[in-house]
C-alpha atoms as a PDB file:
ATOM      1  CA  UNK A   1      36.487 -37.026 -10.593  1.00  0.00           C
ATOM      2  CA  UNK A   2      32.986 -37.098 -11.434  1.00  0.00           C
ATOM      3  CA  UNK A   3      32.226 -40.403 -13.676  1.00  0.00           C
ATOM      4  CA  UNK A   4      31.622 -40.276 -17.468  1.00  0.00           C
ATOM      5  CA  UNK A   5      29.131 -42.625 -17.749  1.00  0.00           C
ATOM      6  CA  UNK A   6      26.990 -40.749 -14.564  1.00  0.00           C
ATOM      7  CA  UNK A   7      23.814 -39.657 -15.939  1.00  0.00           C
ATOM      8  CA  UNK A   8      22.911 -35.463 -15.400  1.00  0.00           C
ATOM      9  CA  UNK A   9      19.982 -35.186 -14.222  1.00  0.00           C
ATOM     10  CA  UNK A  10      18.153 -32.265 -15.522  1.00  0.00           C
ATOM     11  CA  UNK A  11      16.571 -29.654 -13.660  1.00  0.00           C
ATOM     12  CA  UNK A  12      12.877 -29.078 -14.243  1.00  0.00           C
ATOM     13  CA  UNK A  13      11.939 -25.775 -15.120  1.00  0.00           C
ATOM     14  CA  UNK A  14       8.148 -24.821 -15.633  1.00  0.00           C
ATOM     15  CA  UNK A  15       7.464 -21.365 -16.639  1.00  0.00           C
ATOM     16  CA  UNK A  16       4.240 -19.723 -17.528  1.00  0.00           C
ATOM     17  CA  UNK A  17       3.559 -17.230 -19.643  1.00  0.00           C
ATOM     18  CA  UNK A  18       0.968 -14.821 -21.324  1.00  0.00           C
ATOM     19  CA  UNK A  19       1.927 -14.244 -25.167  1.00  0.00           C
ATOM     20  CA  UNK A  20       1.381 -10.814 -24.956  1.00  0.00           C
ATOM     21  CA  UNK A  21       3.229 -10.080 -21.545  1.00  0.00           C
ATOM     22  CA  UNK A  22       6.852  -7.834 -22.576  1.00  0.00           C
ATOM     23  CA  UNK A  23       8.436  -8.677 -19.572  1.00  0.00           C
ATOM     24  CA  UNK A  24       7.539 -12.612 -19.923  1.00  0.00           C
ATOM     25  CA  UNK A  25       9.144 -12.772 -23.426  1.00  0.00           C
ATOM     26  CA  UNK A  26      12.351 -10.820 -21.548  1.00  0.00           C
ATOM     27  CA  UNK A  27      12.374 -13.607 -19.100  1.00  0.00           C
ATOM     28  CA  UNK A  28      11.822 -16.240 -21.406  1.00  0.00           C
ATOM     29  CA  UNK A  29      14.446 -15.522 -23.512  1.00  0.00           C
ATOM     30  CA  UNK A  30      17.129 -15.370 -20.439  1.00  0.00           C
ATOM     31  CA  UNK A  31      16.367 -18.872 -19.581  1.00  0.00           C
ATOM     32  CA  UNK A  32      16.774 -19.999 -23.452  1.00  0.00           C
ATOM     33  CA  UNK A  33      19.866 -18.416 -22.574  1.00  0.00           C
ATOM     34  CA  UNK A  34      20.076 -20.425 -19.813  1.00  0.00           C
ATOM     35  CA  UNK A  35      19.100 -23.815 -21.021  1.00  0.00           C
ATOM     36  CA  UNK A  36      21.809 -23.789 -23.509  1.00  0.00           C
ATOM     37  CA  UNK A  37      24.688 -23.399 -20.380  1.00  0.00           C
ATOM     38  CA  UNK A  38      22.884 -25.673 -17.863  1.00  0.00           C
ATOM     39  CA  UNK A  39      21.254 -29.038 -18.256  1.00  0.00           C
ATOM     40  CA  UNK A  40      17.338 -28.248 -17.636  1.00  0.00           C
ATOM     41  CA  UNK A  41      14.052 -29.540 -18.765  1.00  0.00           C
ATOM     42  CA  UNK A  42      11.871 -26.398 -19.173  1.00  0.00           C
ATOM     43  CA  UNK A  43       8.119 -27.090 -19.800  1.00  0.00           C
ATOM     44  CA  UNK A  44       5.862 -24.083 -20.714  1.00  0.00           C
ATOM     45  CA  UNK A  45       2.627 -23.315 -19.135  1.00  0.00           C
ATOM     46  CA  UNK A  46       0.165 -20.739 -20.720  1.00  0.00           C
ATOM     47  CA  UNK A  47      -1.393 -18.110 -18.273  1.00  0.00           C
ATOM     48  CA  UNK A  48      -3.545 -15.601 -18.947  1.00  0.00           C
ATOM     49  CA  UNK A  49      -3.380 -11.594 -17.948  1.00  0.00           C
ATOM     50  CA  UNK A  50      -7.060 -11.633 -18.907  1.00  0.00           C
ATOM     51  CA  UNK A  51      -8.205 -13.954 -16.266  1.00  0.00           C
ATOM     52  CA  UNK A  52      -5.610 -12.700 -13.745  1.00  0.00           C
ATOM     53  CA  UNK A  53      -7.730  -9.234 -13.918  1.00  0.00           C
ATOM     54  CA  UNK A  54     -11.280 -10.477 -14.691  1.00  0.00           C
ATOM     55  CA  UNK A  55     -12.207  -9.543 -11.259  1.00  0.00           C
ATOM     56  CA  UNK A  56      -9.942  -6.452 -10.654  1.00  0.00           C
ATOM     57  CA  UNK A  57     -10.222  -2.720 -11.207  1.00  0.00           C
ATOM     58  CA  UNK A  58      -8.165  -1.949 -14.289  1.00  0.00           C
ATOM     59  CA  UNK A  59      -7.994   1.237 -16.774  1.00  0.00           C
ATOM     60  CA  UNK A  60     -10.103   0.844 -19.596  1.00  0.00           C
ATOM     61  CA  UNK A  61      -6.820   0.984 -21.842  1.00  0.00           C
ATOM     62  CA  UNK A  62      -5.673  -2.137 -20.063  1.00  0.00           C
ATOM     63  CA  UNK A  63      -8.853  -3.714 -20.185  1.00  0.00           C
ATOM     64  CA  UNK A  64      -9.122  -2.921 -24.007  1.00  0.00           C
ATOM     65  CA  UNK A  65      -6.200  -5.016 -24.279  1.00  0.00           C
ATOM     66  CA  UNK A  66      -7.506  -8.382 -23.232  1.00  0.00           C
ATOM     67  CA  UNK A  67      -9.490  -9.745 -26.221  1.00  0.00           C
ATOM     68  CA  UNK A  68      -6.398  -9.648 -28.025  1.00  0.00           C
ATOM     69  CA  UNK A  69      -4.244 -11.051 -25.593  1.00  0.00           C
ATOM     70  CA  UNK A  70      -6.858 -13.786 -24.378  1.00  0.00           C
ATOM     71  CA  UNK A  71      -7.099 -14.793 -28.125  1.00  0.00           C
ATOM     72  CA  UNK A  72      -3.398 -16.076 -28.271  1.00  0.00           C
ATOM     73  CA  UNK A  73      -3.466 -17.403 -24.980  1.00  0.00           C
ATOM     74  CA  UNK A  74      -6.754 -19.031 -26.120  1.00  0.00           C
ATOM     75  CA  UNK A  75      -4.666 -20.243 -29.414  1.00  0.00           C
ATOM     76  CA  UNK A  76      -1.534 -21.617 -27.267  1.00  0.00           C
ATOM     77  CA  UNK A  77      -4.127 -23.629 -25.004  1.00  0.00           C
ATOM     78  CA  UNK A  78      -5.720 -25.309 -28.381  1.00  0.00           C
ATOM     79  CA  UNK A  79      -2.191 -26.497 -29.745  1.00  0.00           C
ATOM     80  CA  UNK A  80      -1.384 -27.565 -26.234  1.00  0.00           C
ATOM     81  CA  UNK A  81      -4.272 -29.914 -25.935  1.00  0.00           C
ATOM     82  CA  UNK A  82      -4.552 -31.129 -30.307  1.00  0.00           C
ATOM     83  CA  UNK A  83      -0.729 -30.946 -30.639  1.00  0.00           C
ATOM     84  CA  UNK A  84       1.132 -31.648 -27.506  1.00  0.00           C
ATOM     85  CA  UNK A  85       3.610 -29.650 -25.369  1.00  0.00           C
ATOM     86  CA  UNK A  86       6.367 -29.141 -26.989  1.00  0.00           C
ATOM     87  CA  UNK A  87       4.485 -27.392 -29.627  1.00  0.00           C
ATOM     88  CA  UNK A  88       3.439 -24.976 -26.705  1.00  0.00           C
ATOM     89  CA  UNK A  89       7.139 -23.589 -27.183  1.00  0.00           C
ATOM     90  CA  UNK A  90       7.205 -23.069 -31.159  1.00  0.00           C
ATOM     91  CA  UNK A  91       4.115 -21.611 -31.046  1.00  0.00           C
ATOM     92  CA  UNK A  92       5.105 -19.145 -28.163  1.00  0.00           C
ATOM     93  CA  UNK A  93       7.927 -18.094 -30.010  1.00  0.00           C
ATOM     94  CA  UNK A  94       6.990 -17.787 -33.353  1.00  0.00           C
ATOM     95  CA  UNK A  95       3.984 -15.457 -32.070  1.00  0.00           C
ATOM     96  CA  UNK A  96       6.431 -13.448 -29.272  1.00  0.00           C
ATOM     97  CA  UNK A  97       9.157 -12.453 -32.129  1.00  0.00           C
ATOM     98  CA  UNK A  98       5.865 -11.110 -34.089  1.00  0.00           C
ATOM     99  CA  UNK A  99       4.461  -9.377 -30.909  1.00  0.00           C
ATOM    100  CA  UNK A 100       7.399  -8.141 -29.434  1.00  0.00           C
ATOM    101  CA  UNK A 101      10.345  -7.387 -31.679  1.00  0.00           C
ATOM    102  CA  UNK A 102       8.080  -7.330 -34.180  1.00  0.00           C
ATOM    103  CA  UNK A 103       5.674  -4.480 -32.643  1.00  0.00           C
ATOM    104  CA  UNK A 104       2.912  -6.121 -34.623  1.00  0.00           C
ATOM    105  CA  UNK A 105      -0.345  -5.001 -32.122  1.00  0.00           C
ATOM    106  CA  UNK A 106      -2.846  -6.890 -35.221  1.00  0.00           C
ATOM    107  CA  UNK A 107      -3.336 -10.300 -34.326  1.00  0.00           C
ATOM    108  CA  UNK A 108      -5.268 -10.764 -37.627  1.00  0.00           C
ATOM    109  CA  UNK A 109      -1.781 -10.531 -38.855  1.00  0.00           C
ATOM    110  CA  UNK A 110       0.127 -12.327 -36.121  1.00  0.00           C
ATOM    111  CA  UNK A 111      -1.953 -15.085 -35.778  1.00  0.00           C
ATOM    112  CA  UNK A 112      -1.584 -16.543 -39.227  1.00  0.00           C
ATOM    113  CA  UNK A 113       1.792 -15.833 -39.663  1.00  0.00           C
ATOM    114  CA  UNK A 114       2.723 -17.774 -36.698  1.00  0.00           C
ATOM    115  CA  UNK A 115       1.003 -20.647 -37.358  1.00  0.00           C
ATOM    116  CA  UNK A 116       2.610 -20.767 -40.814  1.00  0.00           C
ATOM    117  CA  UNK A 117       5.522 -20.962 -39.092  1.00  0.00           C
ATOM    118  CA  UNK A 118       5.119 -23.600 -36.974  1.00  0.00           C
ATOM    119  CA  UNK A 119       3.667 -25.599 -39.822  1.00  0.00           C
ATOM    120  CA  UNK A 120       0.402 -25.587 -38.533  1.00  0.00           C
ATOM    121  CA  UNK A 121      -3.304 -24.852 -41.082  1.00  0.00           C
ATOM    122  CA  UNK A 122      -4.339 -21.091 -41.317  1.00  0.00           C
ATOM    123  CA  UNK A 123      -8.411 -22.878 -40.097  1.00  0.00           C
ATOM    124  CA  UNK A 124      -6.131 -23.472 -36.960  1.00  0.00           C
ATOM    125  CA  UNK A 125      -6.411 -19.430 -36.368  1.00  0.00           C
ATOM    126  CA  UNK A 126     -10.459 -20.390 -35.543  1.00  0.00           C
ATOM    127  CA  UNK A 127      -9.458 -21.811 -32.234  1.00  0.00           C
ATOM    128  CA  UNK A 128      -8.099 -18.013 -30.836  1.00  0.00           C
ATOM    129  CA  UNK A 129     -11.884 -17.119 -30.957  1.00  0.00           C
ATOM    130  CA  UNK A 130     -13.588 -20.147 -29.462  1.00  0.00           C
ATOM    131  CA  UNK A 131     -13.680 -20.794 -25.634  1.00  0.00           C
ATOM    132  CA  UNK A 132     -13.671 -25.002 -26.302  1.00  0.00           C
ATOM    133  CA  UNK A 133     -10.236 -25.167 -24.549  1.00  0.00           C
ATOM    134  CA  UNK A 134     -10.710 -22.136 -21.738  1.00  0.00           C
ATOM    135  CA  UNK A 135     -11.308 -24.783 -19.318  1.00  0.00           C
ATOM    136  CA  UNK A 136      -7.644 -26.654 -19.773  1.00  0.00           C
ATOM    137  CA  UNK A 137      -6.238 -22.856 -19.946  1.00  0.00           C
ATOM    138  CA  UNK A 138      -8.147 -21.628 -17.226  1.00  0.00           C
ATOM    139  CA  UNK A 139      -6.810 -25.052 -15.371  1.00  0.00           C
ATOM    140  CA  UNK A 140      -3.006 -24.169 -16.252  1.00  0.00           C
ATOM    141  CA  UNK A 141      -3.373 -20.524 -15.464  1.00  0.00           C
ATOM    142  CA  UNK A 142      -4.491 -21.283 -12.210  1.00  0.00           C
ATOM    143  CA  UNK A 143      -1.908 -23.931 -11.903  1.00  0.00           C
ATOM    144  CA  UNK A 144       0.905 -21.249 -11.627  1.00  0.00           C
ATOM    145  CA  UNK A 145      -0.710 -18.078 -10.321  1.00  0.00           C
ATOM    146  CA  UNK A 146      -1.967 -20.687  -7.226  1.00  0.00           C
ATOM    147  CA  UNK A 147       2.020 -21.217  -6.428  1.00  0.00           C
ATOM    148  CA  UNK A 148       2.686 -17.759  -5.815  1.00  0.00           C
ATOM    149  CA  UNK A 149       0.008 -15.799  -5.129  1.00  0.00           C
ATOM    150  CA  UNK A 150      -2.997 -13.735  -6.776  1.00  0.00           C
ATOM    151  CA  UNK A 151      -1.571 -10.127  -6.456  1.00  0.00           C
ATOM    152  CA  UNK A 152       1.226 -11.079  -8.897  1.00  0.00           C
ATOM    153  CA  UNK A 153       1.399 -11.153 -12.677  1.00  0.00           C
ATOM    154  CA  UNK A 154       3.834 -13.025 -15.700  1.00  0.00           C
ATOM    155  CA  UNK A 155       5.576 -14.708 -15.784  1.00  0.00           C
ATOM    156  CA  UNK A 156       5.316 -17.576 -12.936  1.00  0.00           C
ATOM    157  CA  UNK A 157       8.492 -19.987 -12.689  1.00  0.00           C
ATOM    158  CA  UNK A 158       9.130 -22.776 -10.730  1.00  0.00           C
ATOM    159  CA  UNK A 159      12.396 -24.907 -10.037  1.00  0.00           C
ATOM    160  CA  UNK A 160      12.271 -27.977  -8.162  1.00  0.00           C
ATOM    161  CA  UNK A 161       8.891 -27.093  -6.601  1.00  0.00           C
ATOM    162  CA  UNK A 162      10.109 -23.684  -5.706  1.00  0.00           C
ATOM    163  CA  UNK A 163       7.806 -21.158  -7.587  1.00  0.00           C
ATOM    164  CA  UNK A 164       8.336 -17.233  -7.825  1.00  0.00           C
ATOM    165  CA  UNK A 165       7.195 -14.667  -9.948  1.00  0.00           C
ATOM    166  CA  UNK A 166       9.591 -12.798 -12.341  1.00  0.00           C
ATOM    167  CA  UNK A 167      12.352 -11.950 -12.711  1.00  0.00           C
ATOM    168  CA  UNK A 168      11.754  -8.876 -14.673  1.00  0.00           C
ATOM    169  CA  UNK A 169      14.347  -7.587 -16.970  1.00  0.00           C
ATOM    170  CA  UNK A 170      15.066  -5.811 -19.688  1.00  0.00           C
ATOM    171  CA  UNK A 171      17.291  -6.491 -21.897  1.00  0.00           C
ATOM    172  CA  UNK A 172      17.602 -10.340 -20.953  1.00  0.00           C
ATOM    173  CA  UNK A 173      21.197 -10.775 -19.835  1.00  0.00           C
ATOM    174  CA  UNK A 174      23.647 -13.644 -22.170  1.00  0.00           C
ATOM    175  CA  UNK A 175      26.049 -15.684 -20.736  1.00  0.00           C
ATOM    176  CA  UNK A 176      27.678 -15.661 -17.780  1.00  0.00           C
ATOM    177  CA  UNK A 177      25.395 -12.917 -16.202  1.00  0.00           C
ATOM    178  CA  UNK A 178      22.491 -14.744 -17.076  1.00  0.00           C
ATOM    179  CA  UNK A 179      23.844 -17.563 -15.079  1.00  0.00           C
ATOM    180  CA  UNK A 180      24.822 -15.361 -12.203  1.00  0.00           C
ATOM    181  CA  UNK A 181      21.006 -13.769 -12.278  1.00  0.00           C
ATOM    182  CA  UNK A 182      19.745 -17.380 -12.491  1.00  0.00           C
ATOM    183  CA  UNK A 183      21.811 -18.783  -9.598  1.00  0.00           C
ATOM    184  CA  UNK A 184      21.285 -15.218  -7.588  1.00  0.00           C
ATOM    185  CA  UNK A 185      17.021 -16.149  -8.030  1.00  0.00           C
ATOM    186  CA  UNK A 186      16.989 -19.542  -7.444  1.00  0.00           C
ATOM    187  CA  UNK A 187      19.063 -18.591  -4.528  1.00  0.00           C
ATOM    188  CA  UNK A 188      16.616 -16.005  -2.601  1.00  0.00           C
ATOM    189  CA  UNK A 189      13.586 -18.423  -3.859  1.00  0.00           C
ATOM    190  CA  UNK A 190      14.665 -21.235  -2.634  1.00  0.00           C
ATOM    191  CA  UNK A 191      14.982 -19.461   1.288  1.00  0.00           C
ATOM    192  CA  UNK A 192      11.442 -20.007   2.681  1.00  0.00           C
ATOM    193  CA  UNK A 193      11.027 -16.665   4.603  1.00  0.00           C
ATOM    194  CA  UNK A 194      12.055 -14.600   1.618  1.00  0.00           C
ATOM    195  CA  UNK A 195       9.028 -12.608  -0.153  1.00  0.00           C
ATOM    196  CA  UNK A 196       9.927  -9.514  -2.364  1.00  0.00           C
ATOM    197  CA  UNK A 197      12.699  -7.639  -3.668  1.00  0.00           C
ATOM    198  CA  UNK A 198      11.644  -5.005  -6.105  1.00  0.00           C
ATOM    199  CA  UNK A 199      12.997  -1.349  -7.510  1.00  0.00           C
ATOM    200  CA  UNK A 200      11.035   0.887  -9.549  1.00  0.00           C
ATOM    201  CA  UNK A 201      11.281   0.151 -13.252  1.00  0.00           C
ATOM    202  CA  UNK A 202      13.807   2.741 -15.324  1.00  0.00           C
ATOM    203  CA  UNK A 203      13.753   1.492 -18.990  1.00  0.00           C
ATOM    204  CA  UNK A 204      10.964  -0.826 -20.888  1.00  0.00           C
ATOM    205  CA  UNK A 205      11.693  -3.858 -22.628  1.00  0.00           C
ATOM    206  CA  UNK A 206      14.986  -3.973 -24.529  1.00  0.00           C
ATOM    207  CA  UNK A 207      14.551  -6.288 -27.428  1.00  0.00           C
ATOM    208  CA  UNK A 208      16.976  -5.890 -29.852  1.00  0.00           C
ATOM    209  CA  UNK A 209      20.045  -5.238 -26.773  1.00  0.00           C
ATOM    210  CA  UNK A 210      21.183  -7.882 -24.847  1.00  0.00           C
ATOM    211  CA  UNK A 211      24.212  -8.021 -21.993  1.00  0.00           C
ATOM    212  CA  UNK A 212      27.116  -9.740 -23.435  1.00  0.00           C
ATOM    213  CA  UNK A 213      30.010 -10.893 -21.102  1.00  0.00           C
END
């Protein structure tokens, strides 16, 4: 019988993300779900869809798209370095339920109320239009894409050293499926030789739904 007094030793998680990425937030909330069934220590790592395509050959619709998504990724790199990470979460959060659920595409509005939130000054909203901190984000961007591979996107996780991008989902499975989907990835990750297992996509993000067991 395993011995009360044993320690568990958590399992670090780190996951990055890009605030404005659907299928990030879809991820992010299965391993919430996750973390509350299995002991793990999940740190979370901005990334940024902006600098992941400075160089590439985008529509202009998708390019139109990355001043507002490099501002919050420029806004979650500022509380990271003047707050500390594990206000890298709350903020993340309390700007994804705006973004996503939400459907709020104004970051004018967003921005503020999110802070407000977290409990942070409405001047904080400056830093989302200054480049003081791209260096650090740049630095943690790089940090994830580097462990998987430049032709990917968000999010990037890594267990135990073993980085992969994705999964994506939609709607983020609860429960028990959410712990077979997490054992089933960590599973084909963790096999050196294994590269890519993909299907078209059938359905966008499913916010409001989730897979009950």
């Amino acid at each position: 019988m395993p011995n009360p007094t044993q320690s568990v030793v958590s399992t670090p998680v780190d996951f990055w993300f890009d605030p404005s990425c659907p299928w990030a937030w879809m991820a992010s909330r299965w391993v919430d779900e996750v973390a509350r069934l299995r002991d793990l220590d999940v740190t979370w790592h901005v990334m940024s869809l902006a600098v992941l395509n400075e160089h590439t050959d985008v529509s202009e619709e998708y390019r139109a798209f990355f001043p507002r998504a490099l501002r919050y990724t420029r806004l979650v790199a500022a509380v990271q370095q003047l707050h500390g990470q594990a206000m890298v979460k709350a903020l993340y959060d309390a700007l994804g339920e705006r973004i996503h659920p939400g459907g709020n595409s104004n970051a004018d509005e967003v921005i503020p109320e999110a802070l407000a939130e977290i409990g942070l000054p409405s001047a904080f909203a400056a830093h989302a239009d200054s480049d003081a901190f791209d260096p650090q984000m740049r630095a943690s961007h790089f940090d994830g894409i580097n462990r998987v591979g430049q032709d990917v996107g968000t999010p990037v996780i890594a267990v135990n050293g073993i980085a992969f991008f994705g999964p994506v989902i939609s709607p983020a499975p609860m429960g028990d499926q959410a712990l077979a989907l997490w054992d089933g990835v960590l599973a084909v990750a963790a096999f050196d030789g294994f590269f890519e297992l993909k299907r078209s996509r059938t359905r966008e993000p499913v916010f409001a739904e989730r897979t009950t067991v």
